[in-house]
N, C-alpha and C. Protein backbone atom coordinates (compact mmCIF):
# COMPACT_ATOMS: atom_id res chain seq x y z
N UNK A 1 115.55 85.65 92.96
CA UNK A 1 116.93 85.52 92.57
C UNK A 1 117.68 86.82 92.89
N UNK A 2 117.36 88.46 92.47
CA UNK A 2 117.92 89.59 92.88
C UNK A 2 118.06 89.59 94.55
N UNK A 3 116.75 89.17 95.50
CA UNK A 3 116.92 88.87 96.45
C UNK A 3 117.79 88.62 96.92
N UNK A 4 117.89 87.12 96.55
CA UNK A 4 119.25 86.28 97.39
C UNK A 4 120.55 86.52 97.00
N UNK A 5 120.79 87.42 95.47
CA UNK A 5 122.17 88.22 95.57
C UNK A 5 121.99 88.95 96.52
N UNK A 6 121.35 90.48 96.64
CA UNK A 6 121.41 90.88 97.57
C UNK A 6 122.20 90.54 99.14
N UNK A 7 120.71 90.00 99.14
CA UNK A 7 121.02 89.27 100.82
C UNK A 7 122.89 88.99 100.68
N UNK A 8 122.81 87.91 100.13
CA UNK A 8 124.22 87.71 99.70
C UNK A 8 125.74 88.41 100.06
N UNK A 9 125.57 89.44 99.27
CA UNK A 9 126.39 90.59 99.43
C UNK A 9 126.32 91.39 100.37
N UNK A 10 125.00 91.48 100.97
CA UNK A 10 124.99 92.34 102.57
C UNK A 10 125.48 91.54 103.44
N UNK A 11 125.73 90.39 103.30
CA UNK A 11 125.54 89.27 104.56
C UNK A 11 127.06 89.08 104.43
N UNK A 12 127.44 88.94 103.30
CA UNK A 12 129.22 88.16 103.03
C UNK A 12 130.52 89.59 103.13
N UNK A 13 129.84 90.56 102.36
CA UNK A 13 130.98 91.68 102.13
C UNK A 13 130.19 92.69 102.52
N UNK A 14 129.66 92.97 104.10
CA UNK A 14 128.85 94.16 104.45
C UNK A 14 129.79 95.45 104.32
N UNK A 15 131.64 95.88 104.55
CA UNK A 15 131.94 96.41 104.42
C UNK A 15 132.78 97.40 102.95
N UNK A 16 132.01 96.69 101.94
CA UNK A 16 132.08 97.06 100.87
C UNK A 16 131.47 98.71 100.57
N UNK A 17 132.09 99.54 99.92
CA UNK A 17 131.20 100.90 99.18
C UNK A 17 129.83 100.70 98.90
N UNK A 18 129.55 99.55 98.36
CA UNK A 18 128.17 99.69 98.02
C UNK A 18 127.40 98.73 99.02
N UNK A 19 127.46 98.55 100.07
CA UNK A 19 126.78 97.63 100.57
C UNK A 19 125.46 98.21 101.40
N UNK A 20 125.95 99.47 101.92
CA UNK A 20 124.49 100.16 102.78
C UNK A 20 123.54 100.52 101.22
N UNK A 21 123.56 100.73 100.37
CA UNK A 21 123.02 101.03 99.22
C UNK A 21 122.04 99.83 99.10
N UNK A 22 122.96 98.43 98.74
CA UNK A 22 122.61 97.35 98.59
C UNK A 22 121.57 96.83 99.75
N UNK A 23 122.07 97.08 101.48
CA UNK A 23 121.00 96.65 102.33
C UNK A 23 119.60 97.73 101.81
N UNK A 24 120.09 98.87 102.03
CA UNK A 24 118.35 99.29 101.21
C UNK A 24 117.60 99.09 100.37
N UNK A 25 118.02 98.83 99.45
CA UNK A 25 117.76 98.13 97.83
C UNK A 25 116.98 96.95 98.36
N UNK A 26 117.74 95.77 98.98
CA UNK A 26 117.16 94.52 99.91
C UNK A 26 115.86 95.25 100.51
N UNK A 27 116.02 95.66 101.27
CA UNK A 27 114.95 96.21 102.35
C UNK A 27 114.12 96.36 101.35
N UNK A 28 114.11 97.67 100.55
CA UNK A 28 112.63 97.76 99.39
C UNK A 28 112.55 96.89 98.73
N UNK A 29 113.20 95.86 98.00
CA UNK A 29 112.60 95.20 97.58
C UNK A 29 111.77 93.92 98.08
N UNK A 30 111.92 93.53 99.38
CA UNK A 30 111.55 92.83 100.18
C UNK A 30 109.94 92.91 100.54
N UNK A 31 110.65 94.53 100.90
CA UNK A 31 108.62 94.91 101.15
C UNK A 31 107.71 94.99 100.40
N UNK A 32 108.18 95.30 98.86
CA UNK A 32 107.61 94.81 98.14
C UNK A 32 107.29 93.68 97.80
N UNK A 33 108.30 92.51 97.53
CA UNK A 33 107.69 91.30 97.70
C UNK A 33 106.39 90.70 98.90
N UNK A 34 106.66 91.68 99.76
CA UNK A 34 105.93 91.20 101.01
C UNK A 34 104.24 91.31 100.17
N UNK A 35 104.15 92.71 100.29
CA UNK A 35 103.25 93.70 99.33
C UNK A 35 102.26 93.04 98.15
N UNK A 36 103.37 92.71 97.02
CA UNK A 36 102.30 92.57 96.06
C UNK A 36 102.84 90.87 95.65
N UNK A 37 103.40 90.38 95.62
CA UNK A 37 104.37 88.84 95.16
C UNK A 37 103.82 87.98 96.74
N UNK A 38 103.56 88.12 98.02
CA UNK A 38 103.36 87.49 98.86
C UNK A 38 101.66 87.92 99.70
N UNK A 39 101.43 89.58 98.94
CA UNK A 39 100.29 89.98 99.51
C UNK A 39 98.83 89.93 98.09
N UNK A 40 98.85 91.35 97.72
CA UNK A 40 97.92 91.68 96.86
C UNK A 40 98.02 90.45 95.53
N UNK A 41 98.85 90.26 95.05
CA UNK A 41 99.03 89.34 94.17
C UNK A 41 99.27 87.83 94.29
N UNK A 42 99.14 87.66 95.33
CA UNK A 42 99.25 86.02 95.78
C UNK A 42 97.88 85.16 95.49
N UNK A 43 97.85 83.87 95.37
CA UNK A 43 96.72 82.80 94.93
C UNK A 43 96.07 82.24 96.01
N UNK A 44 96.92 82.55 97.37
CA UNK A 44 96.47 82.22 98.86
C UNK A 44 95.09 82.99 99.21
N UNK A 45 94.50 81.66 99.85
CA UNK A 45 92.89 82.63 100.02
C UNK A 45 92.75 83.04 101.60
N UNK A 46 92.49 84.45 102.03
CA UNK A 46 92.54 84.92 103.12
C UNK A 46 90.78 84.98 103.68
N UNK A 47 91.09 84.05 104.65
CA UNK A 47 89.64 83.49 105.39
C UNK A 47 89.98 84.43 106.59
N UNK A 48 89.41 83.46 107.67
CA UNK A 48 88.83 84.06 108.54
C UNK A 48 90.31 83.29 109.63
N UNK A 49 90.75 81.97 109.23
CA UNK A 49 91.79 81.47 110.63
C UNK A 49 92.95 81.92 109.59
N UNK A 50 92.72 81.84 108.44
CA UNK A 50 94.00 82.43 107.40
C UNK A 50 94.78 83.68 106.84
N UNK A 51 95.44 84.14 107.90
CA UNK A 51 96.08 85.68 107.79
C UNK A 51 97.02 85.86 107.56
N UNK A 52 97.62 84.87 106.47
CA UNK A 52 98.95 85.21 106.72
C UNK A 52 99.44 85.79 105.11
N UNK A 53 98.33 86.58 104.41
CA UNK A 53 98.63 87.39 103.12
C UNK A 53 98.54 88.79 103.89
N UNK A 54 97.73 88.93 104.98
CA UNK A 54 97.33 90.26 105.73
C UNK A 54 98.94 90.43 106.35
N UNK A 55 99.47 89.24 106.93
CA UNK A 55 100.83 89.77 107.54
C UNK A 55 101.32 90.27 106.59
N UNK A 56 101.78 89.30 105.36
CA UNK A 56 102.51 89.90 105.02
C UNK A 56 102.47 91.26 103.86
N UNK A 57 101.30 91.12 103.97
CA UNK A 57 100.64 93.00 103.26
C UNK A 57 101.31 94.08 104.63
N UNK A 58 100.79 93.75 106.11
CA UNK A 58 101.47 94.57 106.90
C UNK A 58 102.91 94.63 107.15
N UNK A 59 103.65 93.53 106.96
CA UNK A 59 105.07 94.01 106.80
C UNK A 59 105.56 94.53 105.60
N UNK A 60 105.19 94.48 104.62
CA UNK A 60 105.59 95.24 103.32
C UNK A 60 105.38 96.96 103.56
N UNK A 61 103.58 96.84 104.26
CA UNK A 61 103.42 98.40 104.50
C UNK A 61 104.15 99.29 105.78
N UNK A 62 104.38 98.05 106.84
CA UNK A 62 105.54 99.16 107.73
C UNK A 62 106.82 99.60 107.26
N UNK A 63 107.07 98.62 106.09
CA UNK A 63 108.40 99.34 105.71
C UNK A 63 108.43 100.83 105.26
N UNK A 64 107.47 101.17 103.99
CA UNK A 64 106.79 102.47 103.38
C UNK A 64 107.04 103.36 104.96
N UNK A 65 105.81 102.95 105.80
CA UNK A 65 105.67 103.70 106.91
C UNK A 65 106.86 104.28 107.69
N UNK A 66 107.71 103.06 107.72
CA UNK A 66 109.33 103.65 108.79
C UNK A 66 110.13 104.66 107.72
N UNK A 67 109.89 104.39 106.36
CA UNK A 67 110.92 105.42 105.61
C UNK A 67 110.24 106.36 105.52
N UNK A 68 108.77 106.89 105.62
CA UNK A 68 108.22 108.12 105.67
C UNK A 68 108.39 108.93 106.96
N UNK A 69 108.56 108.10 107.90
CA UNK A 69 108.67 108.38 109.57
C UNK A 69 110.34 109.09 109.41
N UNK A 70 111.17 108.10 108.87
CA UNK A 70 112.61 109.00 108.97
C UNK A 70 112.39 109.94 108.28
N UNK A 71 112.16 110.39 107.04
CA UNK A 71 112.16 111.45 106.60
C UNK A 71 111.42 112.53 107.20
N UNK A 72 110.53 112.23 107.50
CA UNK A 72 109.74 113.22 108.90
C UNK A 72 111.04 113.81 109.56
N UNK A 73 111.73 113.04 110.03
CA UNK A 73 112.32 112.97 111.33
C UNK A 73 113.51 114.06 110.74
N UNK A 74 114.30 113.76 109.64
CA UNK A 74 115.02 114.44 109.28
C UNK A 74 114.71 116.05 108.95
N UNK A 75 113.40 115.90 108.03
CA UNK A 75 112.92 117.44 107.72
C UNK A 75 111.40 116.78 107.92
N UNK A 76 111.11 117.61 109.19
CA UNK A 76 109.66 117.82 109.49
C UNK A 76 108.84 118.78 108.84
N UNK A 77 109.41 119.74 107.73
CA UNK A 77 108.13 120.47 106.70
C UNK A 77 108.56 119.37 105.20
N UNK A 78 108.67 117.89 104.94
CA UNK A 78 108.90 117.57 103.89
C UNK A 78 107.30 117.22 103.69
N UNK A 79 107.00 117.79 102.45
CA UNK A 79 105.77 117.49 101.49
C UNK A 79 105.95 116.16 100.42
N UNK A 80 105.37 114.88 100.69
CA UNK A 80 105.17 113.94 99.65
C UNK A 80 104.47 114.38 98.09
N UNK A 81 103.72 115.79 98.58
CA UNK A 81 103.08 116.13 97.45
C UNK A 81 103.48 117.36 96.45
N UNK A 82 105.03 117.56 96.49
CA UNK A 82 105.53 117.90 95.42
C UNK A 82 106.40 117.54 94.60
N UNK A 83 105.98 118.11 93.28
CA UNK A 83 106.41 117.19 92.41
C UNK A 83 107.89 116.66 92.03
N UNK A 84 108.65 117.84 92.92
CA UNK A 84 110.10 117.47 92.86
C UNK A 84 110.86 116.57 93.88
N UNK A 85 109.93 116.25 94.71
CA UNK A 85 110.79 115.77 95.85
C UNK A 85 111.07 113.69 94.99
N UNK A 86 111.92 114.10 95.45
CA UNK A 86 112.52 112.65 95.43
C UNK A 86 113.20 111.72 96.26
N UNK A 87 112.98 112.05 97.67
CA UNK A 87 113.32 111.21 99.02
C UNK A 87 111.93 110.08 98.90
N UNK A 88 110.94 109.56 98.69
CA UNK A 88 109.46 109.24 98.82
C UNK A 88 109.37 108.97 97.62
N UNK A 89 108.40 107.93 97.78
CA UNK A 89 107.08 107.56 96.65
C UNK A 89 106.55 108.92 96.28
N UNK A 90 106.35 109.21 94.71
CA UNK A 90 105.28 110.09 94.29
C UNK A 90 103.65 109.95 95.54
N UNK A 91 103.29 111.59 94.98
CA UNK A 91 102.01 110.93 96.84
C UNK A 91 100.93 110.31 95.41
N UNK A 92 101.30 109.76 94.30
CA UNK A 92 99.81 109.18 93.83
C UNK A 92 99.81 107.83 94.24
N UNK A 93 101.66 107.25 93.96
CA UNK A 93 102.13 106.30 94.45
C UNK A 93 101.15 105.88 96.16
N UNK A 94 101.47 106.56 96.44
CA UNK A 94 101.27 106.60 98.13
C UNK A 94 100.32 106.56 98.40
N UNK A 95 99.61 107.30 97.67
CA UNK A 95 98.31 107.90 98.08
C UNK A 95 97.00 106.31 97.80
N UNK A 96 97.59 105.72 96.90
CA UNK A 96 96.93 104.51 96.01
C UNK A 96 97.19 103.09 96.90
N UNK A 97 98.67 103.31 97.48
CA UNK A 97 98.69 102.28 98.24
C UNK A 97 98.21 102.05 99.49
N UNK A 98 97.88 103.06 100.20
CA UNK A 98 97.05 103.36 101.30
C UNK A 98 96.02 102.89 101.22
N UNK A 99 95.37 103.22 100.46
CA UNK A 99 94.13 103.13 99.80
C UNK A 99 93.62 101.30 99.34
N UNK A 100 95.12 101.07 98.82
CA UNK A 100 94.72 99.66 98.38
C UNK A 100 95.06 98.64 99.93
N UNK A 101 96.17 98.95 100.92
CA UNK A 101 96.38 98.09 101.95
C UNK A 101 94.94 98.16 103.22
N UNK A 102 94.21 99.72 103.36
CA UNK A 102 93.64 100.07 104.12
C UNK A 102 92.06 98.94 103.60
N UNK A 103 92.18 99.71 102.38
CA UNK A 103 90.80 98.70 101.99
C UNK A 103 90.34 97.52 101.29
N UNK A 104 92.02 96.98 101.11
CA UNK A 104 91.33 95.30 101.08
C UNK A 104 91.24 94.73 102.83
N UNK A 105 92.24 95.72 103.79
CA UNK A 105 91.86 94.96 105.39
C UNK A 105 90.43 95.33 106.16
N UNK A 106 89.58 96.47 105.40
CA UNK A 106 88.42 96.66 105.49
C UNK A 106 87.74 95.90 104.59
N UNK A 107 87.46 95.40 103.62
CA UNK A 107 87.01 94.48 103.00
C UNK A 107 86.77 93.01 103.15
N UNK A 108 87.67 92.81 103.60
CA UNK A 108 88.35 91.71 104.49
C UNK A 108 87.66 91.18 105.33
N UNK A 109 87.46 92.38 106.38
CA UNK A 109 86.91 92.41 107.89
C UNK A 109 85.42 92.57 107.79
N UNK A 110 85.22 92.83 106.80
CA UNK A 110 84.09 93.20 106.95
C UNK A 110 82.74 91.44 105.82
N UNK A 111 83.68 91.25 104.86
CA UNK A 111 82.95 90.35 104.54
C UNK A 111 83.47 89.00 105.11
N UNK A 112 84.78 88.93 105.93
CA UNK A 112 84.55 87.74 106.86
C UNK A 112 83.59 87.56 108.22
N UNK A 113 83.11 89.01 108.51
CA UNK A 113 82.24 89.01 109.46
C UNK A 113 80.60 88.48 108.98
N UNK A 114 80.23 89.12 107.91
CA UNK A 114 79.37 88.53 107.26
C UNK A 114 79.22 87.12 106.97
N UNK A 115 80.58 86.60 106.48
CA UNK A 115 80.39 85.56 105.82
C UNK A 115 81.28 84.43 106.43
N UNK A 116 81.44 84.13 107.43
CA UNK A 116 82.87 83.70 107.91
C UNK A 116 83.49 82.28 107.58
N UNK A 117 82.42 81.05 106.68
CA UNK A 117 83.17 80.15 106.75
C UNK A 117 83.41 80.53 104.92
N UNK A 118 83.62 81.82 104.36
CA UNK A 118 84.24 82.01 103.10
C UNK A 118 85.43 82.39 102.96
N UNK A 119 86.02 82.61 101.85
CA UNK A 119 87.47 83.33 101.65
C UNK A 119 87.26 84.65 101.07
N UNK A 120 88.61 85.51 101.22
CA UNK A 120 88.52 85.96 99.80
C UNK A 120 90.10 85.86 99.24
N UNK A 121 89.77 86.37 97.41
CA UNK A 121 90.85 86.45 97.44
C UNK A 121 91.62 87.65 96.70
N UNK A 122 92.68 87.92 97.10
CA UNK A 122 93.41 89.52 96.66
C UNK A 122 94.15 89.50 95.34
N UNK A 123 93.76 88.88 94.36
CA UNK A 123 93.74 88.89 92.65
C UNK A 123 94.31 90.02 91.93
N UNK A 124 92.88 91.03 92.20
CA UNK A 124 92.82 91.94 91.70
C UNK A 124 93.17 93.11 92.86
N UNK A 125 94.04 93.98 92.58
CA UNK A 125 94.16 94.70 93.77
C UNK A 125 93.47 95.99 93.25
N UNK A 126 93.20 96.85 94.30
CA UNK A 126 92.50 98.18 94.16
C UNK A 126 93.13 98.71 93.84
N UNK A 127 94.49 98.93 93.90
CA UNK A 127 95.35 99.76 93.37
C UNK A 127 95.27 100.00 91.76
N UNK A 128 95.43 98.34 91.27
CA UNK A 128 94.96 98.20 89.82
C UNK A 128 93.90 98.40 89.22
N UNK A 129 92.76 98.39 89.93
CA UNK A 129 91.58 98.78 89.61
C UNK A 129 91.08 100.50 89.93
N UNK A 130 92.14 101.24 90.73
CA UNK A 130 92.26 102.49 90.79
C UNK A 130 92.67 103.62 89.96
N UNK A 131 93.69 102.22 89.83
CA UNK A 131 94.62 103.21 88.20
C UNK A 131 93.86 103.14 87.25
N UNK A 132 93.11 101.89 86.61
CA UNK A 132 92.78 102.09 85.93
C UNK A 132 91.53 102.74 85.31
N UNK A 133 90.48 102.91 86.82
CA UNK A 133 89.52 103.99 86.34
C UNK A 133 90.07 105.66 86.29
N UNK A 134 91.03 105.90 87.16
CA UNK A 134 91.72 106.96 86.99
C UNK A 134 92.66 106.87 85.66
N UNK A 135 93.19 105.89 84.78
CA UNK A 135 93.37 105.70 83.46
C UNK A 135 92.41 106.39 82.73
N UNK A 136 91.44 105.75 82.56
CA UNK A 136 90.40 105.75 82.14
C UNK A 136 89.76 107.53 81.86
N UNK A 137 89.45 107.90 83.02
CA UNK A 137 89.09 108.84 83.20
C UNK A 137 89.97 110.00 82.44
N UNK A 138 91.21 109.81 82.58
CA UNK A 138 92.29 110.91 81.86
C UNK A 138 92.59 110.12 80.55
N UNK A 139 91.64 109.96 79.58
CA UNK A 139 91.58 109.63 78.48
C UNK A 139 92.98 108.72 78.01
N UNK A 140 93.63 108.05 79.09
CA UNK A 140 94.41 106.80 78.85
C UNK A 140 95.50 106.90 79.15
N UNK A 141 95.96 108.78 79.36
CA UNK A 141 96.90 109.19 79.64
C UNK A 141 97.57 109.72 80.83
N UNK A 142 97.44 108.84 82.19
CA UNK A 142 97.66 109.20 83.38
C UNK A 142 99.36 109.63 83.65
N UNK A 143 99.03 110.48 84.09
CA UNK A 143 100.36 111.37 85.17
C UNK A 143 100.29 112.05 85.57
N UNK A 144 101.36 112.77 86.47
CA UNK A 144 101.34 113.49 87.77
C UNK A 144 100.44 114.77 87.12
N UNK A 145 100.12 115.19 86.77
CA UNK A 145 99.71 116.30 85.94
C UNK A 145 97.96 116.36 86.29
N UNK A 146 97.84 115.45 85.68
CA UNK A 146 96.49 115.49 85.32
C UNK A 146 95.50 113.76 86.39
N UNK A 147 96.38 113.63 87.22
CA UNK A 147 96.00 112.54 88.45
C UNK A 147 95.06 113.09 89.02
N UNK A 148 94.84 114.35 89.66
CA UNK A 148 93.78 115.29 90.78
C UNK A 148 92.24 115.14 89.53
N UNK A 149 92.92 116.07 88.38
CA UNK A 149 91.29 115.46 87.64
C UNK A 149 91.21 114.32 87.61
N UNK A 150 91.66 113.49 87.27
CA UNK A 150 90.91 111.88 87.13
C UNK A 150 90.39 111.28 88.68
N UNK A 151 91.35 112.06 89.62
CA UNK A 151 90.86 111.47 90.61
C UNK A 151 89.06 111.69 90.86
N UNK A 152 89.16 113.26 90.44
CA UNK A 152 88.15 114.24 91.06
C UNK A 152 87.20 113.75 90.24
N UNK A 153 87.55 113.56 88.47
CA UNK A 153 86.58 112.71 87.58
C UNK A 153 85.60 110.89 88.06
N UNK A 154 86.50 110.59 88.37
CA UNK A 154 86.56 109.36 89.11
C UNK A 154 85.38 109.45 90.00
N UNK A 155 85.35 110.40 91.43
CA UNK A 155 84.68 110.59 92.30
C UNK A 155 83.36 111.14 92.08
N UNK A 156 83.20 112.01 90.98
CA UNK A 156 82.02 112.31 90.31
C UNK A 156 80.87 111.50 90.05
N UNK A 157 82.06 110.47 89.10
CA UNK A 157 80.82 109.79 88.63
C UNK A 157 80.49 108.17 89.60
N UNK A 158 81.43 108.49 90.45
CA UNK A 158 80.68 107.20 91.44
C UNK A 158 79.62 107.95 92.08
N UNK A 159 79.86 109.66 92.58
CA UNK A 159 78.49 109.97 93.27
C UNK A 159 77.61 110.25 92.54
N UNK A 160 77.48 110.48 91.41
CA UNK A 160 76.39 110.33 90.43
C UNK A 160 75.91 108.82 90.00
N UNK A 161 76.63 107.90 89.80
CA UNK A 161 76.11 106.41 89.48
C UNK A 161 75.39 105.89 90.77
N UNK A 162 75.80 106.04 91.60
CA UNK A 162 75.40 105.83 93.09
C UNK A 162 73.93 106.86 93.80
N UNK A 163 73.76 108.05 92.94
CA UNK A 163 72.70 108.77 93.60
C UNK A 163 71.65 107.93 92.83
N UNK A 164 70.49 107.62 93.75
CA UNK A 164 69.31 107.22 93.84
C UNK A 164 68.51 108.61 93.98
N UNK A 165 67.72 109.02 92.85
CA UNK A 165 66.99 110.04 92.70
C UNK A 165 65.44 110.10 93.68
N UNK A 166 65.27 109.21 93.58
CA UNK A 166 63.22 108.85 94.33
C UNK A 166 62.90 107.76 93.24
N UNK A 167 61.80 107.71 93.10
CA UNK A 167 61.04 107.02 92.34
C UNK A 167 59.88 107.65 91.49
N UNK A 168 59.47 107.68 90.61
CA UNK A 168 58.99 108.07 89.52
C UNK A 168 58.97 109.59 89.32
N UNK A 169 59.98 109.50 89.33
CA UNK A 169 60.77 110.86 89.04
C UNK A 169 60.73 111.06 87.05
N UNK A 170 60.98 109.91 86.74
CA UNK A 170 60.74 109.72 84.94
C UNK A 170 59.21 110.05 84.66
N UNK A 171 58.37 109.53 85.44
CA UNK A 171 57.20 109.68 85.38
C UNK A 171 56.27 110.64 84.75
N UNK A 172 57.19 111.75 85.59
CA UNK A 172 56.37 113.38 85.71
C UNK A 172 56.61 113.63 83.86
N UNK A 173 55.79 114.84 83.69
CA UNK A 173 55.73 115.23 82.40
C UNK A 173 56.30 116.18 82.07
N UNK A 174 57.62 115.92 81.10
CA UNK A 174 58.26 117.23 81.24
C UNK A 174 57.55 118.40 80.01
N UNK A 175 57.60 119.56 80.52
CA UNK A 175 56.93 120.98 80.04
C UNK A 175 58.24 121.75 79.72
N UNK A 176 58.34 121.93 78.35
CA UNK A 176 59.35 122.66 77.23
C UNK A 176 58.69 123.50 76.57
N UNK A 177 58.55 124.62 76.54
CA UNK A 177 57.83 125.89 75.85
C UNK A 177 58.77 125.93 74.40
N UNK A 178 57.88 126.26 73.53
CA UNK A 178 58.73 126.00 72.56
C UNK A 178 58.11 127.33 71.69
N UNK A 179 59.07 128.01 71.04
CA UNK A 179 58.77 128.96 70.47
C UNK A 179 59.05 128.26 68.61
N UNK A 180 58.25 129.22 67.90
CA UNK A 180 58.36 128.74 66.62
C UNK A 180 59.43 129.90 66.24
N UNK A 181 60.58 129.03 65.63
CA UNK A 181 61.82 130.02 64.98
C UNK A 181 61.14 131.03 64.35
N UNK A 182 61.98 132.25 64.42
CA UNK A 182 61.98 133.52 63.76
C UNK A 182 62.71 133.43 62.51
N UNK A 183 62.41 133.79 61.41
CA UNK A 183 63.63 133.34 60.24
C UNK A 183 63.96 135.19 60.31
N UNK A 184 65.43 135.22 60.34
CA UNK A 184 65.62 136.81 60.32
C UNK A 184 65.60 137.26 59.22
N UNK A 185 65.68 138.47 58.92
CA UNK A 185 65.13 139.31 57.68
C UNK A 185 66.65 140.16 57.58
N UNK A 186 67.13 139.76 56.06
CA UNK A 186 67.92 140.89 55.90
C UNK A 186 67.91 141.58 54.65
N UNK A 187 68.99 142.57 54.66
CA UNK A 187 67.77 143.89 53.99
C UNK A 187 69.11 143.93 52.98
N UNK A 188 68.18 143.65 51.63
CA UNK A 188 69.31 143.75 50.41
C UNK A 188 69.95 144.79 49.99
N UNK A 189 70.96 144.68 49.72
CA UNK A 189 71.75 146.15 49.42
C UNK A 189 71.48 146.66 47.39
N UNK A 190 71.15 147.73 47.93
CA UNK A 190 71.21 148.10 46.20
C UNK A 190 71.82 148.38 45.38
């Protein structure tokens, strides 16, 4: 419904004050719809002849891409990763969606190759499941602040849950020298 005002008003009264405002507004919100309402969050199951949640995950993400490209273009030392800038997505923003478009199309590719007369489907997105072990990790309280530890927390303990030690490693007998406490002595005053 915001959509088709939009559209609306760009399309009927383009020379209005607010209308280049309004075509951008359209534009992001579009790609977002593309994104998470037509991509990550859609009920459509993406097989192997069925790509058309992947399109429209990739047109949602070239949009991101062309507005990071102009801003390049305008100031080529602009940093996504400080905390004041406000041309851009925050880079956790960014940094998460990358992350979630790159590796559900590796996921994708990789278990339709395996598996090819299956689906899958994009429910749950990584993004959501990113935040929330990085939630998690910063004791419930995620923001820009404290994102790098949870990330870094995060990464820890997947390479620790994930290390495979050997095998009978429990086995061996552990050797603890144990001294018998000293009770200290103190010296009464007279």
């Amino acid at each position: 419904e915001v959509l088709t005002e939009l559209y609306t008003l760009v399309e009927t009264v383009p020379q209005t004050s607010g209308a280049n405002e309004a075509e951008c507004t359209l534009k992001y919100l579009e790609a977002c719809n593309n994104l998470f309402e037509k991509g990550f969050l859609s009920h459509d199951k993406v097989s192997a002849s069925n790509k058309v949640v992947l399109a429209n995950i990739e047109r949602g993400y070239k949009f991101f891409c062309k507005w990071l490209d102009g801003i390049y273009k305008q100031d080529p030392k602009f940093s996504s990763t400080k905390l004041s800038q406000k041309l851009f997505l925050s880079w956790q923003t960014w940094d998460l969606l990358r992350i979630d478009v790159f590796g559900f199309k590796a996921l994708r590719e990789d278990f339709i190759s395996q598996y090819p007369r299956y689906f899958v489907s994009p429910l749950r997105s990584a993004v959501e499941s990113l935040f929330s072990q990085f939630k998690y990790s910063a004791a419930g309280k995620l923001d820009a602040v404290n994102y790098q530890t949870a990330q870094a927390s995060f990464l820890v303990r997947q390479a620790v849950q994930d290390h495979h030690s050997g095998t009978s490693y429990r086995d061996s007998s552990l050797q603890v020298q144990t001294e018998t406490p000293k009770r200290k002595q103190y010296q009464r005053k007279k």
